[in-house]
C-alpha atoms as a PDB file:
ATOM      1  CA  UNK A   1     104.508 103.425  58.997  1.00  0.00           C
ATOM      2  CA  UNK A   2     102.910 107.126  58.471  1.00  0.00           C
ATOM      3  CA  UNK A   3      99.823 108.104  59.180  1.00  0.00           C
ATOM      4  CA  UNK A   4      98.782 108.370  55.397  1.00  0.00           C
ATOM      5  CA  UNK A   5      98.367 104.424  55.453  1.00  0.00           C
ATOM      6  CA  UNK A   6      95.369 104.938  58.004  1.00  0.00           C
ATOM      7  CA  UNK A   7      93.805 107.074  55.280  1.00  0.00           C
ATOM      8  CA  UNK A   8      93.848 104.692  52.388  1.00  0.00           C
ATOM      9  CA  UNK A   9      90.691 103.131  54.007  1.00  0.00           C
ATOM     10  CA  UNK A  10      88.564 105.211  51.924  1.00  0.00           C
ATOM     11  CA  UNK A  11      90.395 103.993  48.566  1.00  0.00           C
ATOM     12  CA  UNK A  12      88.692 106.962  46.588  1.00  0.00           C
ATOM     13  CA  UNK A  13      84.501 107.405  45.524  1.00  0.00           C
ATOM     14  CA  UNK A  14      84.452 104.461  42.799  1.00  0.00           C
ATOM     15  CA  UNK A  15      85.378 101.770  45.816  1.00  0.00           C
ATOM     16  CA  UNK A  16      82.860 103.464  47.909  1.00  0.00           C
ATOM     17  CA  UNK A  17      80.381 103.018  45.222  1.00  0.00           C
ATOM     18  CA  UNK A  18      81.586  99.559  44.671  1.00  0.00           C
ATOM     19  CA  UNK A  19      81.227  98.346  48.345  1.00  0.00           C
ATOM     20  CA  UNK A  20      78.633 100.502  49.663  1.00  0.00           C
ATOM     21  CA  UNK A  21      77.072  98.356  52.321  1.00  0.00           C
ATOM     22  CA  UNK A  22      80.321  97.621  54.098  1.00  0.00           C
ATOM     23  CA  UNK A  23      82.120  98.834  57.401  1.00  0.00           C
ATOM     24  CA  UNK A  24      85.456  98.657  58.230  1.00  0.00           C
ATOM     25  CA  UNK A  25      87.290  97.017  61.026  1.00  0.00           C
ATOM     26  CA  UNK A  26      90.539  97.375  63.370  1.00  0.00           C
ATOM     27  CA  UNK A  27      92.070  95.369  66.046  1.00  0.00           C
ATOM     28  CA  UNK A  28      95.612  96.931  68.051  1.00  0.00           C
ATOM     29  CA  UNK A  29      96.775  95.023  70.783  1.00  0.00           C
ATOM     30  CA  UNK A  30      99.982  95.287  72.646  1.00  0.00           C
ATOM     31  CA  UNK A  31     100.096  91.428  73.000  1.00  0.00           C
ATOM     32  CA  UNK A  32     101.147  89.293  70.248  1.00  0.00           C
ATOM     33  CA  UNK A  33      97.743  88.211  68.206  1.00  0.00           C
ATOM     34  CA  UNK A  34      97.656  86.007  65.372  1.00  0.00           C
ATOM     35  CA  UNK A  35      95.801  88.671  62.645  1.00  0.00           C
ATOM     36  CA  UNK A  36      96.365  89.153  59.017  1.00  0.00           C
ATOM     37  CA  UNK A  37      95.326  92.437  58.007  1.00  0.00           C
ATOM     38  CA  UNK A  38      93.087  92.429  54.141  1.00  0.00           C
ATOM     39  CA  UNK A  39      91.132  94.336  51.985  1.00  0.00           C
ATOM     40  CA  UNK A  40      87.809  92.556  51.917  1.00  0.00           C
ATOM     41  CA  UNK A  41      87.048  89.553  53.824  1.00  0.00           C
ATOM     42  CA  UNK A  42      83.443  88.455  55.157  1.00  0.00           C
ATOM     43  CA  UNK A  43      82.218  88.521  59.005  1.00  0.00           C
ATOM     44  CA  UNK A  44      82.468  85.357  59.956  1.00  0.00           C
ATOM     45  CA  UNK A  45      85.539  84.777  58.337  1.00  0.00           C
ATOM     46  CA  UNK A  46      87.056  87.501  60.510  1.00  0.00           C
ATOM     47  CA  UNK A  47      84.816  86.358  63.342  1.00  0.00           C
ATOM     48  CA  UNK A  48      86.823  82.613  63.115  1.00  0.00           C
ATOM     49  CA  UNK A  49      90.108  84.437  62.505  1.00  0.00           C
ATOM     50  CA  UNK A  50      89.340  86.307  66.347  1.00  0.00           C
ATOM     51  CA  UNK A  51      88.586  82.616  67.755  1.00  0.00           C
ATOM     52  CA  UNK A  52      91.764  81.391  66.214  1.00  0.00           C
ATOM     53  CA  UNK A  53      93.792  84.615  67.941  1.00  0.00           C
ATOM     54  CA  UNK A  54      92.326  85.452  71.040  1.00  0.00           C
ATOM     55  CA  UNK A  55      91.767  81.385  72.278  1.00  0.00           C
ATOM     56  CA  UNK A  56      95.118  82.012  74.124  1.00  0.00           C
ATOM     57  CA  UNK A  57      93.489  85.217  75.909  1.00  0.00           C
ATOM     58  CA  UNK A  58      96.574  86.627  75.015  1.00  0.00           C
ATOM     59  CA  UNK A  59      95.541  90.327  76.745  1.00  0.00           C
ATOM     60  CA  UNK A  60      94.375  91.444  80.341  1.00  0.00           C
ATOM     61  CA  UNK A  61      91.908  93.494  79.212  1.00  0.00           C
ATOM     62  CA  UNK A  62      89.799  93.537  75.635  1.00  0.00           C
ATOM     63  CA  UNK A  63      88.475  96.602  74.572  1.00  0.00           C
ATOM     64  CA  UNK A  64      85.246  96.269  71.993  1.00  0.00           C
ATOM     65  CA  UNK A  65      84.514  99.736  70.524  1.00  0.00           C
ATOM     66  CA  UNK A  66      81.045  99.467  68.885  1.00  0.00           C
ATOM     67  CA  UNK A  67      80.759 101.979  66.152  1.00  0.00           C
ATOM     68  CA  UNK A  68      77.720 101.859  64.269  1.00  0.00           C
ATOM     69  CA  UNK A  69      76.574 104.111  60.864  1.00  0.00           C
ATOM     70  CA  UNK A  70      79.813 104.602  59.468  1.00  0.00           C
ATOM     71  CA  UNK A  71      82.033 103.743  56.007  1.00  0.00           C
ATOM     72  CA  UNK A  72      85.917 103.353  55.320  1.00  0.00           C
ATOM     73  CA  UNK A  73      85.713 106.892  53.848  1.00  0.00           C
ATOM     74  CA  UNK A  74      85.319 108.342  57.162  1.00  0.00           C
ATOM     75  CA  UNK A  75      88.540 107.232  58.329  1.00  0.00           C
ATOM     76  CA  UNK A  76      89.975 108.776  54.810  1.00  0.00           C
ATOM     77  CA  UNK A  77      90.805 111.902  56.831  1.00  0.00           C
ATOM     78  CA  UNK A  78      93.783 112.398  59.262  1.00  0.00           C
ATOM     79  CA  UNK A  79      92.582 114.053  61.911  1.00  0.00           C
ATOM     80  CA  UNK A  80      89.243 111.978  61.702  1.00  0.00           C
ATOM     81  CA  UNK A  81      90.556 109.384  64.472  1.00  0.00           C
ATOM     82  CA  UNK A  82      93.949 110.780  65.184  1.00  0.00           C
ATOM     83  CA  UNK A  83      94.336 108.202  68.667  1.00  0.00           C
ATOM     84  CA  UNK A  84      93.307 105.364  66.841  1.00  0.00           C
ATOM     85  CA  UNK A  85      95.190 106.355  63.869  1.00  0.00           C
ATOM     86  CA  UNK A  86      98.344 106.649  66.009  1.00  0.00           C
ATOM     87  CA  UNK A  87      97.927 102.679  67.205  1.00  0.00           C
ATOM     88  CA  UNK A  88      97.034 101.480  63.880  1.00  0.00           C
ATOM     89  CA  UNK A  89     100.128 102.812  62.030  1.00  0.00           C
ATOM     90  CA  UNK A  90     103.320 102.223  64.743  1.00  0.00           C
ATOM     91  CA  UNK A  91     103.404 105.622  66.437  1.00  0.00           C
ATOM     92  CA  UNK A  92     102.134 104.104  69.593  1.00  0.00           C
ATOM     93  CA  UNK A  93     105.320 102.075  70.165  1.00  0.00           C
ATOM     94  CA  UNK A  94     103.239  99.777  72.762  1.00  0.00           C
ATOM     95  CA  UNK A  95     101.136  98.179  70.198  1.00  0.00           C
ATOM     96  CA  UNK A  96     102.986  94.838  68.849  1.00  0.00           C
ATOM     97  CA  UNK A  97      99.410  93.446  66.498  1.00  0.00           C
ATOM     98  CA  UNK A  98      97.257  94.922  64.864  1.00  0.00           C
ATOM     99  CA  UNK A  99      95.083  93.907  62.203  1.00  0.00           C
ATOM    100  CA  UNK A 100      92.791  96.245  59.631  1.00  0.00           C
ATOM    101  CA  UNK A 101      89.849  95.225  57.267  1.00  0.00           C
ATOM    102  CA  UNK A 102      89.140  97.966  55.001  1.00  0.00           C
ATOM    103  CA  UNK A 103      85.415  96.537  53.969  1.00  0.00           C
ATOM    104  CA  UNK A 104      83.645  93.744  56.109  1.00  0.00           C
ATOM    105  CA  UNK A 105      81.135  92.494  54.126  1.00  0.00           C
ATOM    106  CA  UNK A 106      78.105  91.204  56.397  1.00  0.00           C
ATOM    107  CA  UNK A 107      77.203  92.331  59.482  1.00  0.00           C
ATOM    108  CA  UNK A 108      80.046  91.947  62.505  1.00  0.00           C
ATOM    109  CA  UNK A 109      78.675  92.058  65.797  1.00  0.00           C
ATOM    110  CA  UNK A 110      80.197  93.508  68.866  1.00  0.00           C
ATOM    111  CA  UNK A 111      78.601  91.260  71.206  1.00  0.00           C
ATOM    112  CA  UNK A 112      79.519  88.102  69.326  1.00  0.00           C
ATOM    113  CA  UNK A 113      83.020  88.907  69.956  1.00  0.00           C
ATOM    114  CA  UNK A 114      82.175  89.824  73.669  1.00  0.00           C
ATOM    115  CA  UNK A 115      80.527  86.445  73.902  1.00  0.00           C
ATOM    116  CA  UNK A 116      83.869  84.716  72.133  1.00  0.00           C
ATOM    117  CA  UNK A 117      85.803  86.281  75.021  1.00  0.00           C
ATOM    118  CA  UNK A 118      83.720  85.218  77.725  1.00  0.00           C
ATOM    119  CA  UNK A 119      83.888  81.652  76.536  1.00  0.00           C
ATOM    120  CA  UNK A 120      87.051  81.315  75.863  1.00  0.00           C
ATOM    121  CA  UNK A 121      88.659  83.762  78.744  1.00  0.00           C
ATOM    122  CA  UNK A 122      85.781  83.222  81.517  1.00  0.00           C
ATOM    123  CA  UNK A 123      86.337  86.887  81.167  1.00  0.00           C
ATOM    124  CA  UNK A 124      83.878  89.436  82.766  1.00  0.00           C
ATOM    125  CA  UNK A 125      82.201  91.984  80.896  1.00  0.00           C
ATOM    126  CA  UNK A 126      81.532  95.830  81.569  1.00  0.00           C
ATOM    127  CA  UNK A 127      79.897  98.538  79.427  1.00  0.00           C
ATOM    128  CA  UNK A 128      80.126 101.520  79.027  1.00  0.00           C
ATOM    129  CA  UNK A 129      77.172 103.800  77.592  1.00  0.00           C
ATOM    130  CA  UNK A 130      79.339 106.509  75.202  1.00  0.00           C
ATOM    131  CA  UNK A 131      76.399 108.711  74.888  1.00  0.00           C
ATOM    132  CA  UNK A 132      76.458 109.613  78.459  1.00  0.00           C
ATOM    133  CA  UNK A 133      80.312 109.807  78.201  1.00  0.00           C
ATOM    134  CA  UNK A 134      80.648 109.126  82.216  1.00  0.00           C
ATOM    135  CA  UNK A 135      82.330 106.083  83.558  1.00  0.00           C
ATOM    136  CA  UNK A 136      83.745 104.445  86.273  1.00  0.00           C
ATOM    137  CA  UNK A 137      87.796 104.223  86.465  1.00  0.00           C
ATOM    138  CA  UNK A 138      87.461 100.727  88.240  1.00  0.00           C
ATOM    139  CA  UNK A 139      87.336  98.255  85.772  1.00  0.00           C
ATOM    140  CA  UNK A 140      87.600  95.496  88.361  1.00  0.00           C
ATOM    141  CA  UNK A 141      90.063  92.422  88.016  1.00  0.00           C
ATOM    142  CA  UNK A 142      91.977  90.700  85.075  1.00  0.00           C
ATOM    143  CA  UNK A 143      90.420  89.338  82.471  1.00  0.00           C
ATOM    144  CA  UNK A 144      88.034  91.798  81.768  1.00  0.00           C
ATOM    145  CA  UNK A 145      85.874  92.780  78.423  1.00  0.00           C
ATOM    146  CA  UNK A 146      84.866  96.521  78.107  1.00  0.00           C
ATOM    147  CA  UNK A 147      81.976  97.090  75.476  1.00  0.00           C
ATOM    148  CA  UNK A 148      81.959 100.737  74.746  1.00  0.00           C
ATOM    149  CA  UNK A 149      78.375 101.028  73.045  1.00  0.00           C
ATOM    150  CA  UNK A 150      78.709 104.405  70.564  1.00  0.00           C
ATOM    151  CA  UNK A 151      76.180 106.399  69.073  1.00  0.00           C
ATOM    152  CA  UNK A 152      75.292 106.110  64.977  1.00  0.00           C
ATOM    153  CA  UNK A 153      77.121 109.207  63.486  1.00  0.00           C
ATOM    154  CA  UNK A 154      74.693 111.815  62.082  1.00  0.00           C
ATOM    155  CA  UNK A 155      74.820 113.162  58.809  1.00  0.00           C
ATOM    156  CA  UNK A 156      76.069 116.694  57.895  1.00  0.00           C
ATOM    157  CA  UNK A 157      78.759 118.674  59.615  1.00  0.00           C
ATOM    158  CA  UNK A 158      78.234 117.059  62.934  1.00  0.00           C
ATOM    159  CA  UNK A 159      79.556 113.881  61.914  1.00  0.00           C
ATOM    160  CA  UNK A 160      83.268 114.342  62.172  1.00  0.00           C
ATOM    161  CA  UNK A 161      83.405 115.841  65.576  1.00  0.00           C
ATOM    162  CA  UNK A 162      81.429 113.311  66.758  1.00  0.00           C
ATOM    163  CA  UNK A 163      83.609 110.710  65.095  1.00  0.00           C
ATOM    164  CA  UNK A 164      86.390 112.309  67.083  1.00  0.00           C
ATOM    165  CA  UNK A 165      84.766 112.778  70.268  1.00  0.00           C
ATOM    166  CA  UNK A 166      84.296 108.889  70.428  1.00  0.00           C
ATOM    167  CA  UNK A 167      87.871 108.444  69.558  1.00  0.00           C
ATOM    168  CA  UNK A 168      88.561 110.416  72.828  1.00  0.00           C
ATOM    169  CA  UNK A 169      86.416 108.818  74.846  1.00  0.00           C
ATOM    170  CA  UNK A 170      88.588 105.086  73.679  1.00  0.00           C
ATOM    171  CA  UNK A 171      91.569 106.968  74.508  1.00  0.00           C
ATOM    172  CA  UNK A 172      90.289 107.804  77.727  1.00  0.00           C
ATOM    173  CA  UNK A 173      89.045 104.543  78.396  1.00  0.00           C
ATOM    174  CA  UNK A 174      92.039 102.876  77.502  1.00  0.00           C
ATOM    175  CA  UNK A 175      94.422 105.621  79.122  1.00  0.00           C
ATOM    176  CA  UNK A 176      92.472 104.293  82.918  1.00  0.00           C
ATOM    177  CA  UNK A 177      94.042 101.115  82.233  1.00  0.00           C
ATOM    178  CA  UNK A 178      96.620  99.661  84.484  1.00  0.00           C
ATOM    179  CA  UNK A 179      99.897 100.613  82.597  1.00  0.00           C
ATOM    180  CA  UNK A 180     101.601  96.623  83.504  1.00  0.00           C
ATOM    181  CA  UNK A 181      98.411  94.862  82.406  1.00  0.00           C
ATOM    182  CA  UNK A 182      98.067  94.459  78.193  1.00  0.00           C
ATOM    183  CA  UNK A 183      95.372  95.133  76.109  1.00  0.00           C
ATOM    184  CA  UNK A 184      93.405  94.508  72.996  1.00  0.00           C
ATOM    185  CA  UNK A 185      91.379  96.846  71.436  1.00  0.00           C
ATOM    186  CA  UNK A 186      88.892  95.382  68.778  1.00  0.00           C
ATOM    187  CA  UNK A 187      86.862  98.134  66.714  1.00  0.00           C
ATOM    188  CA  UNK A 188      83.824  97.104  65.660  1.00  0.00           C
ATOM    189  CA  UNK A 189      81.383  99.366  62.784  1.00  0.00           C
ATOM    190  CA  UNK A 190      78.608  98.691  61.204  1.00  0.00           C
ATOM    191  CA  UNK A 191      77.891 100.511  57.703  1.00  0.00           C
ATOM    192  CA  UNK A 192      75.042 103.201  57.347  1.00  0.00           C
ATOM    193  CA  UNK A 193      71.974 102.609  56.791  1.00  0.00           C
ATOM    194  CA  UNK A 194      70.558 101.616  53.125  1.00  0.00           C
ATOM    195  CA  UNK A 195      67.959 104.872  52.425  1.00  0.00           C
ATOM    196  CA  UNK A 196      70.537 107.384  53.572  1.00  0.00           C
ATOM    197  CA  UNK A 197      73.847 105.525  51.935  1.00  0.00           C
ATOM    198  CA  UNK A 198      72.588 106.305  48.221  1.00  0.00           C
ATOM    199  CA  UNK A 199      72.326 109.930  49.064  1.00  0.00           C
ATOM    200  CA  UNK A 200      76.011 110.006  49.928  1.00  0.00           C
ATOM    201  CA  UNK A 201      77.653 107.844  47.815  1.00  0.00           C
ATOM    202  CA  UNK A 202      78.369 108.212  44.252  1.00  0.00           C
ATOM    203  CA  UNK A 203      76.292 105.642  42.366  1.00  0.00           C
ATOM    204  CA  UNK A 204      77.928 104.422  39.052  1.00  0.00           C
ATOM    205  CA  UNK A 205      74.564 103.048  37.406  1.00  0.00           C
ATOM    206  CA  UNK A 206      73.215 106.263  37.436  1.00  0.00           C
ATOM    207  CA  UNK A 207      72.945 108.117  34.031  1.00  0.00           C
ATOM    208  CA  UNK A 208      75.500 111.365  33.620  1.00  0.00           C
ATOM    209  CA  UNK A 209      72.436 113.108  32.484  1.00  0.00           C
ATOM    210  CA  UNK A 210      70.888 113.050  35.353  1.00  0.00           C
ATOM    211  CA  UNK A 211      73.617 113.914  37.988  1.00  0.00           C
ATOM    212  CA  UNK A 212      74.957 116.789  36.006  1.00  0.00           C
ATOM    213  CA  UNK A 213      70.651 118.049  36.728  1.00  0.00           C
ATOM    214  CA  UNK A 214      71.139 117.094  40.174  1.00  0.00           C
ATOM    215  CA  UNK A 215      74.088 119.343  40.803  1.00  0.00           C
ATOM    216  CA  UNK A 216      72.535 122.186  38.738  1.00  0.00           C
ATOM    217  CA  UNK A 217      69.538 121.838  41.326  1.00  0.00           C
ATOM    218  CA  UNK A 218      71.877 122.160  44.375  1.00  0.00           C
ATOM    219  CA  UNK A 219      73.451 125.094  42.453  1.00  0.00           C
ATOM    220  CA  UNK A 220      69.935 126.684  41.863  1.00  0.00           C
ATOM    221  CA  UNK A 221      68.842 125.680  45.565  1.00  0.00           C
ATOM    222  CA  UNK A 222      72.569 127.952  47.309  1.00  0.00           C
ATOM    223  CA  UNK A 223      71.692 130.678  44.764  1.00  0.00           C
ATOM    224  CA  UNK A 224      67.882 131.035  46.361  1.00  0.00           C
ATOM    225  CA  UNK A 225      69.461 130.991  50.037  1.00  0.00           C
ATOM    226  CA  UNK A 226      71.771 133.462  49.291  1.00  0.00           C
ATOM    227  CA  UNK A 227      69.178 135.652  47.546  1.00  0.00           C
ATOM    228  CA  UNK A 228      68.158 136.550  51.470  1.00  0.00           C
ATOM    229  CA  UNK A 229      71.157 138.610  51.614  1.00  0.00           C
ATOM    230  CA  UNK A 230      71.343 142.589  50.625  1.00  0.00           C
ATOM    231  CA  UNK A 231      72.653 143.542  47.798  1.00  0.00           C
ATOM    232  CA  UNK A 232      75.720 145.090  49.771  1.00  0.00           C
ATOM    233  CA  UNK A 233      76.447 141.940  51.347  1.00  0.00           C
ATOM    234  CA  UNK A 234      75.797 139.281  48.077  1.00  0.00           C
ATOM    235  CA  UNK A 235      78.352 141.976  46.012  1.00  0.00           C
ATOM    236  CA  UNK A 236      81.389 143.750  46.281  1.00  0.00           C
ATOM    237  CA  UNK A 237      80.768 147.375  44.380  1.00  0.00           C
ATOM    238  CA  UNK A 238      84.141 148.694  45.363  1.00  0.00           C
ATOM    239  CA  UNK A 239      87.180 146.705  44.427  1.00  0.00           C
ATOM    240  CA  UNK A 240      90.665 147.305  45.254  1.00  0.00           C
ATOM    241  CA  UNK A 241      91.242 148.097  41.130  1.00  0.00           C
ATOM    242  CA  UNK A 242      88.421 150.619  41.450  1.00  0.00           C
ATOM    243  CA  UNK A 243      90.273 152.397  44.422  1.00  0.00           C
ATOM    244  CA  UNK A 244      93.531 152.468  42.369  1.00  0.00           C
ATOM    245  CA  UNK A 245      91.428 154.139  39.417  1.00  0.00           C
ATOM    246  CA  UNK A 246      89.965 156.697  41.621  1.00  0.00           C
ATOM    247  CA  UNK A 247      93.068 157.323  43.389  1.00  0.00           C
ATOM    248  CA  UNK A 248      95.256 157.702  40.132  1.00  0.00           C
ATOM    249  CA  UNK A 249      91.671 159.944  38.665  1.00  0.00           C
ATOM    250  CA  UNK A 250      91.720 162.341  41.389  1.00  0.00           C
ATOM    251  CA  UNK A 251      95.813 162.902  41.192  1.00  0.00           C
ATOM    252  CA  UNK A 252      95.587 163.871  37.344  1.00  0.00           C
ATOM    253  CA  UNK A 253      92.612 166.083  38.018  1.00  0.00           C
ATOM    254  CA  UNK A 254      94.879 167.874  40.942  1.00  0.00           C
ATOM    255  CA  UNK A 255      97.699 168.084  38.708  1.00  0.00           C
ATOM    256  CA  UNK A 256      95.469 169.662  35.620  1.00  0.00           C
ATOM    257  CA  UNK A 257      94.143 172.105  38.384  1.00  0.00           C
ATOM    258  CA  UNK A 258      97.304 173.025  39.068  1.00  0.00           C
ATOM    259  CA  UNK A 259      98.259 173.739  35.678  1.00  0.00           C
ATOM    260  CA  UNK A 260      95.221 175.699  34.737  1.00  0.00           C
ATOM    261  CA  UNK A 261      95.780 177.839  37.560  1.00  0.00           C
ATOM    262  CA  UNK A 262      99.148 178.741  36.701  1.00  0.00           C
ATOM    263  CA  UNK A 263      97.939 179.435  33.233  1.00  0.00           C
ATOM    264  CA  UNK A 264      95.507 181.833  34.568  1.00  0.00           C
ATOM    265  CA  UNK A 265      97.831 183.774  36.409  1.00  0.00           C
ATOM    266  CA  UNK A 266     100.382 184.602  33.915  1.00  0.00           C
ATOM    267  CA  UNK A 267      99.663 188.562  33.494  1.00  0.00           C
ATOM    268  CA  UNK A 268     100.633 190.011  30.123  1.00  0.00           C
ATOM    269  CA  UNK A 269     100.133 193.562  28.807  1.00  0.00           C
ATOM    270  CA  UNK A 270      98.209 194.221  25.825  1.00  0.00           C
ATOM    271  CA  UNK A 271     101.445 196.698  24.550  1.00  0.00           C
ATOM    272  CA  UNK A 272     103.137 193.354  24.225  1.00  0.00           C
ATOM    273  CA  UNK A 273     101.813 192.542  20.972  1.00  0.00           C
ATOM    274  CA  UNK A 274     101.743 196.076  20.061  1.00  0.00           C
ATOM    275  CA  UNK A 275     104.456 196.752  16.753  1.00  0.00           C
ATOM    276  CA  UNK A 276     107.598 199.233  18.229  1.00  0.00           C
ATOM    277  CA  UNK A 277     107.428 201.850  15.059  1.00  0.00           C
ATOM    278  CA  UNK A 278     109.963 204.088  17.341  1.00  0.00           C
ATOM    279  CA  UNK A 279     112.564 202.736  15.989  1.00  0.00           C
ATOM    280  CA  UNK A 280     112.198 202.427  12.163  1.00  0.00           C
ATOM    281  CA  UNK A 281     110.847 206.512  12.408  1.00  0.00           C
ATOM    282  CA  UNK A 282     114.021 207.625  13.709  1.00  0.00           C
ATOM    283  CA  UNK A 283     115.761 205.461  10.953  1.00  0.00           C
ATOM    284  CA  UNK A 284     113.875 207.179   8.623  1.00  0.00           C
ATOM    285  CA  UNK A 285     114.624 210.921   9.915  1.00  0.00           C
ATOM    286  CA  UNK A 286     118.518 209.911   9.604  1.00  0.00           C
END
């Protein structure tokens, strides 16, 4: 499977607008887990699908990657999670399960799934705090549950490299793993928060009226900041086409230089356009 199937998360701006106030979810284990991968299905559904899957502790080690403040369109991207992307769509030849929820409706919590393992696995649990991004490599004995608490993703620029600075510190995590013991790796997200999702998402009830005024206010707003600049620096006075015209000018005016001069120069005695009677007098004596 290519990477372009980890990208059809975001299933363009109308789903987005349709399903707002939902959060995607992945699970890649390299034990064989019973897990159906959909398109919309509800928390606890998924949260009784886990119970039914992981009751055999089928893994050594269960890795629970909280992710809070995030959509499906964030995954839309390639290089967005490129580790994760690479166990969710067979490149990482280890992985034998995997299961992906493109919108989780209701809110899935990471520590109910911790709490699932530790029931059902008497596992142990250890967590790791991503903002600090330090760790121990000792994750101590078989069966063990690592909760990797990340940060909520901040708007603007910043949020894709932080998006794939968390996906290298799972890789990492994972990577410190005994190579003979197996894993499960359960992603957990949460979506963003209500007040800042309808500034980012494209709202279908709104009237075309007033989003065509909202993006000739942005327009008007990147005109004003750019109205700090000079007027050298906001325009380009001298374009290649001008050069070529000033070029091809000054050659013509070199050439009709040239010309005049040699006009100029031409000497010609006035006795040139004098009549020669000398001849027609003798004629006459004769």
């Amino acid at each position: 499977m290519r990477l372009g199937t980890f990208s059809l998360l975001a299933l363009g701006a109308t789903s987005a607008s349709a399903l707002r106030d939902t959060s995607p979810f992945f699970l890649a284990s390299t034990s064989e887990v019973l897990s159906t991968s959909a398109h919309v299905k509800t928390a606890p559904s998924i949260l009784e699908d886990l119970s039914t899957g992981l009751s055999g502790c089928p893994s050594d080690y269960y890795v629970i990657a909280s992710q809070p403040g995030v959509h499906s369109t964030d995954f839309a991207a390639r290089k967005s999670a490129p580790r994760l992307g690479a166990k969710m769509t067979g490149k990482d030849k280890a992985i034998r399960s995997k299961m992906i929820i493109n919108e989780v409706v209701g809110a899935l919590e990471a520590k109910e799934i911790q709490k699932l393992l530790e029931k059902e696995c008497g596992a142990e649990s250890t967590v790791v705090d991503a903002s600090s991004g330090t760790f121990s490599a000792d994750f101590g004995e078989e069966p063990r549950v690592i909760l990797i608490d990340f940060p909520v993703l901040p708007l603007g620029s910043e949020r894709k490299h932080q998006l794939l600075d968390n996906d290298g510190l799972l890789s990492d995590v994972i990577e410190r793993l005994p190579a003979s013991k197996g894993y499960t790796i359960l992603y957990v997200t949460s979506p963003k928060e209500s007040e800042n999702s309808g500034a980012d998402f494209y709202q279908s009830e709104e009237d075309p009226i007033h989003m065509d005024l909202k993006r000739d206010y942005s327009a008007h707003g990147s005109q004003v900041t750019a109205s700090n600049k000079t007027l050298f620096q906001e325009y380009q006075f001298l374009t290649p086409g001008l050069w070529m015209g000033f070029l091809a000018t000054l050659v013509f005016l070199i050439i009709l230089y040239v010309g005049l001069a040699a006009l100029s120069s031409l000497e010609v005695p006035y006795a040139a356009f004098e009549k020669d009677t000398s001849a027609s007098v003798q004629k006459k004596q004769q």
